[in-house]
N, C-alpha and C. Protein backbone atom coordinates (compact mmCIF):
# COMPACT_ATOMS: atom_id res chain seq x y z
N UNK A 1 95.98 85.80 80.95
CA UNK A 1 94.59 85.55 81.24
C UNK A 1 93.75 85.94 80.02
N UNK A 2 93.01 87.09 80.11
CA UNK A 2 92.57 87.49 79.06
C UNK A 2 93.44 88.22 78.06
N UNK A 3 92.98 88.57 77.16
CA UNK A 3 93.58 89.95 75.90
C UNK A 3 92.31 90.62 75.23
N UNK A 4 93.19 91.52 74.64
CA UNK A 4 91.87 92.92 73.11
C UNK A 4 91.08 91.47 72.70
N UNK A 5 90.22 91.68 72.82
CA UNK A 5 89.07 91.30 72.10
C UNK A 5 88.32 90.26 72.30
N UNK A 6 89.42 89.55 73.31
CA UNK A 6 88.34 88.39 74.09
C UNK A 6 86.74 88.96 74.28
N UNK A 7 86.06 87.96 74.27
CA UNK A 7 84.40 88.18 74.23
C UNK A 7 84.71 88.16 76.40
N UNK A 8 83.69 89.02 76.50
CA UNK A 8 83.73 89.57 78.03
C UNK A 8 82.85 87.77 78.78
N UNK A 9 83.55 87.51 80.03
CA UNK A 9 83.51 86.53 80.81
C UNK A 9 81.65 86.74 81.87
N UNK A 10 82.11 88.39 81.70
CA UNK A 10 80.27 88.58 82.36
C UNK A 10 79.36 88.20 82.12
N UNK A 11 79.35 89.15 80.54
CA UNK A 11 77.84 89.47 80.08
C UNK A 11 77.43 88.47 78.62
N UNK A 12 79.07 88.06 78.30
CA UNK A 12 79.44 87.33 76.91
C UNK A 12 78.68 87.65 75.55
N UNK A 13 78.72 89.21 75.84
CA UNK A 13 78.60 90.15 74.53
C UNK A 13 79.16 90.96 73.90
N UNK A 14 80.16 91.79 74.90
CA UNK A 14 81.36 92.72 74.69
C UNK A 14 82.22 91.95 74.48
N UNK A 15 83.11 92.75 74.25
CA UNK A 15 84.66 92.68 74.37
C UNK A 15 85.83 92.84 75.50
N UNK A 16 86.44 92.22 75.83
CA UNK A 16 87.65 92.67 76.65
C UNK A 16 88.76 93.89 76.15
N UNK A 17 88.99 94.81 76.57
CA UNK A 17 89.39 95.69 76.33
C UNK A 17 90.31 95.84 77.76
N UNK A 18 91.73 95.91 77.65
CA UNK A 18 92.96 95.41 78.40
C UNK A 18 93.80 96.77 78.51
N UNK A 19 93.80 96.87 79.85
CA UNK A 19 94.82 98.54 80.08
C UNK A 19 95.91 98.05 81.18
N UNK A 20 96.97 99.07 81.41
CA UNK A 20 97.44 98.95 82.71
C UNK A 20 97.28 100.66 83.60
N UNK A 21 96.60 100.19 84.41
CA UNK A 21 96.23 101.32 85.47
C UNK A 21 96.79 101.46 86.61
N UNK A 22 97.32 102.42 87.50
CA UNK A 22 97.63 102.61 88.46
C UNK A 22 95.96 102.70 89.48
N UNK A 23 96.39 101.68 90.17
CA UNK A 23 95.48 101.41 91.16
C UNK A 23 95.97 101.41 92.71
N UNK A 24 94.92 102.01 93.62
CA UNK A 24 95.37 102.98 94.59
C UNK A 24 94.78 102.12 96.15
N UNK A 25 95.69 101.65 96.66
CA UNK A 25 94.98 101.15 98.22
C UNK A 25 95.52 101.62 99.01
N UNK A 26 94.22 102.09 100.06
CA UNK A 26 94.19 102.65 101.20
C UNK A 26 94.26 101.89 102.57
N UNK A 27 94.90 102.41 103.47
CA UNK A 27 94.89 101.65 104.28
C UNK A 27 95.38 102.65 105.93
N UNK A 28 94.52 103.15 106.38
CA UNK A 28 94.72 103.73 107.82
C UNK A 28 95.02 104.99 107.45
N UNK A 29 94.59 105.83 106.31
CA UNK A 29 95.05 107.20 105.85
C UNK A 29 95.92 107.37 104.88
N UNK A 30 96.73 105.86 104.57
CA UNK A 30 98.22 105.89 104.08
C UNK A 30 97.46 105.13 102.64
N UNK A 31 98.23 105.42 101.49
CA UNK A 31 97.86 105.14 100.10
C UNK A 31 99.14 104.12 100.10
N UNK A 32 98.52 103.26 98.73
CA UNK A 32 99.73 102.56 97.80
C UNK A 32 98.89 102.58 96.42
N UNK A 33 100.56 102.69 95.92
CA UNK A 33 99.58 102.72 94.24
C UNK A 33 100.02 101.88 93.27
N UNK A 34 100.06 100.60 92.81
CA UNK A 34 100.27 99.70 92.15
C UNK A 34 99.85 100.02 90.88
N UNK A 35 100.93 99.68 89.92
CA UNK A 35 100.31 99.34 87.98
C UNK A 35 99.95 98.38 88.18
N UNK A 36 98.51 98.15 87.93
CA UNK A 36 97.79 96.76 87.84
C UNK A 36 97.11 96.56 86.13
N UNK A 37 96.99 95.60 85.85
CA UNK A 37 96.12 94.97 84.61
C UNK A 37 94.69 95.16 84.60
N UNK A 38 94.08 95.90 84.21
CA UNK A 38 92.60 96.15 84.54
C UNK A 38 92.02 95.65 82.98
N UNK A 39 91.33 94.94 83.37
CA UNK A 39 90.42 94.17 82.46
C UNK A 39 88.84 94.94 82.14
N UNK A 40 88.14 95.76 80.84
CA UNK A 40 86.93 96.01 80.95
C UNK A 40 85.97 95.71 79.90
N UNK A 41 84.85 95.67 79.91
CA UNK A 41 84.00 95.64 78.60
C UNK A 41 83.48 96.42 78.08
N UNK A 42 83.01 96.49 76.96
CA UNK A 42 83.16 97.43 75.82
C UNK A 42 81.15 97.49 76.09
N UNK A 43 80.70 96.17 76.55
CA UNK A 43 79.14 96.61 76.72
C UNK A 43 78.82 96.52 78.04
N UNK A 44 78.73 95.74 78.59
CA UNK A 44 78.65 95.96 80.24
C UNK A 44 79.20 96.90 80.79
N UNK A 45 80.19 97.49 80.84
CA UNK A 45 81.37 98.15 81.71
C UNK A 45 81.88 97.83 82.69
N UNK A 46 81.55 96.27 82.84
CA UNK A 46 82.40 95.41 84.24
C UNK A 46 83.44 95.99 83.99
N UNK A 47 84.68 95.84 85.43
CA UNK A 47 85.54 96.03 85.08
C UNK A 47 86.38 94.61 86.12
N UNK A 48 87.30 93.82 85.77
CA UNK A 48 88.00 93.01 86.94
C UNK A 48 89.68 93.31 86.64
N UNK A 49 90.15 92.88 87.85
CA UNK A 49 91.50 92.27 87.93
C UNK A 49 91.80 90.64 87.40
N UNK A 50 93.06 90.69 86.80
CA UNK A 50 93.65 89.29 87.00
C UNK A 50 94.23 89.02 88.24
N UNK A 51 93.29 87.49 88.60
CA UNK A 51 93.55 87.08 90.05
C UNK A 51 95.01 86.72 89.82
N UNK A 52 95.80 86.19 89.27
CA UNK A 52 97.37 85.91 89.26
C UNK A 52 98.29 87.36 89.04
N UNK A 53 97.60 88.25 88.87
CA UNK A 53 98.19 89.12 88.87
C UNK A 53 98.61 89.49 90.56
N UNK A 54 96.71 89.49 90.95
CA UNK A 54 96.69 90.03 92.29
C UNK A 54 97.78 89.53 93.23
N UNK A 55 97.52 88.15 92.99
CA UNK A 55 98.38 87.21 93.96
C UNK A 55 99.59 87.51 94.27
N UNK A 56 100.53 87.81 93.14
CA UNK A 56 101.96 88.23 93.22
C UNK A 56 101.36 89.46 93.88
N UNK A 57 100.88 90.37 94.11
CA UNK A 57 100.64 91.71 94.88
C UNK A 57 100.12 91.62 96.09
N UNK A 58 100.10 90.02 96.65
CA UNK A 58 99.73 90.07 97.80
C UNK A 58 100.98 90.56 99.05
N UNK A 59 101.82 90.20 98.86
CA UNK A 59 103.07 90.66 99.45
C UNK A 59 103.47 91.97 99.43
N UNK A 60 103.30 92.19 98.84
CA UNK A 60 103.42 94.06 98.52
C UNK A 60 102.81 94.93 99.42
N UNK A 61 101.07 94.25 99.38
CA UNK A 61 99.63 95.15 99.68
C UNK A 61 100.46 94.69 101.44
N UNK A 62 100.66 93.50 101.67
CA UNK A 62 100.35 93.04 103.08
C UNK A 62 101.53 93.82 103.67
N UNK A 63 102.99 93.83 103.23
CA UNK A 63 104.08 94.31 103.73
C UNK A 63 103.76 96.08 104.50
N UNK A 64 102.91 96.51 102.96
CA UNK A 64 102.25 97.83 103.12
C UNK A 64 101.79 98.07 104.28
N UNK A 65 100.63 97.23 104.61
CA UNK A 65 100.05 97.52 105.84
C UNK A 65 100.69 97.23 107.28
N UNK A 66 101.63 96.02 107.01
CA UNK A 66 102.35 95.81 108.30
C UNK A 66 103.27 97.48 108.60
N UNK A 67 103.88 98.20 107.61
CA UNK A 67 104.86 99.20 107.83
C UNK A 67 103.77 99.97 108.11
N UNK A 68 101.99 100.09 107.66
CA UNK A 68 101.54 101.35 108.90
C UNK A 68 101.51 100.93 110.18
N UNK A 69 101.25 100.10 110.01
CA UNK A 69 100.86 99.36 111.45
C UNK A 69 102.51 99.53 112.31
N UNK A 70 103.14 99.96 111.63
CA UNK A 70 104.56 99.51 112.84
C UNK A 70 105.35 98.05 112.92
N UNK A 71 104.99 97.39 112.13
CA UNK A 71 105.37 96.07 112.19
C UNK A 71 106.66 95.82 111.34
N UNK A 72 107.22 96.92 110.16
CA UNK A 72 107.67 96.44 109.45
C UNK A 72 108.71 97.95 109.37
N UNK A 73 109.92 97.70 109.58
CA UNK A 73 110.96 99.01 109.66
C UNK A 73 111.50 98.65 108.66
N UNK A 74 111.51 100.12 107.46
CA UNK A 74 112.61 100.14 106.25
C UNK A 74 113.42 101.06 106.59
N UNK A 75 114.90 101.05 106.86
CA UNK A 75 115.80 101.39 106.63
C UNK A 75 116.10 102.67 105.47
């Protein structure tokens, strides 16, 4: 998607400035913590995700919540 130094998609004055962060979802008391791609700018301080990133993490996040919920037994 993006990379270092892309001009920022927001404010289109900064820079993109590209990390990988552990990012943390909650869900009924119970955490998950994913390395995600966090995208930010150097003048705004937006910060986003890559949506193709997210996507592949949709299965993950959802499985997550089915096992609080009871829906989903791991062995």
């Amino acid at each position: 998607m993006y990379k270092n130094g892309d001009m920022c998609p927001i404010c289109g004055e900064g820079t993109i400035k590209v990390e990988r962060k552990p990012e943390i979802f909650g869900y009924k008391g119970q955490t998950l913590t994913l390395e995600l791609t966090v995208y930010s700018c150097d003048v705004c301080g937006e910060g986003f995700f890559d949506n193709e990133e997210m996507k592949k993490h949709q299965k993950t996040i959802k499985d997550f919540q089915r096992r609080v919920d009871g829906f989903l037994n791991f062995s």
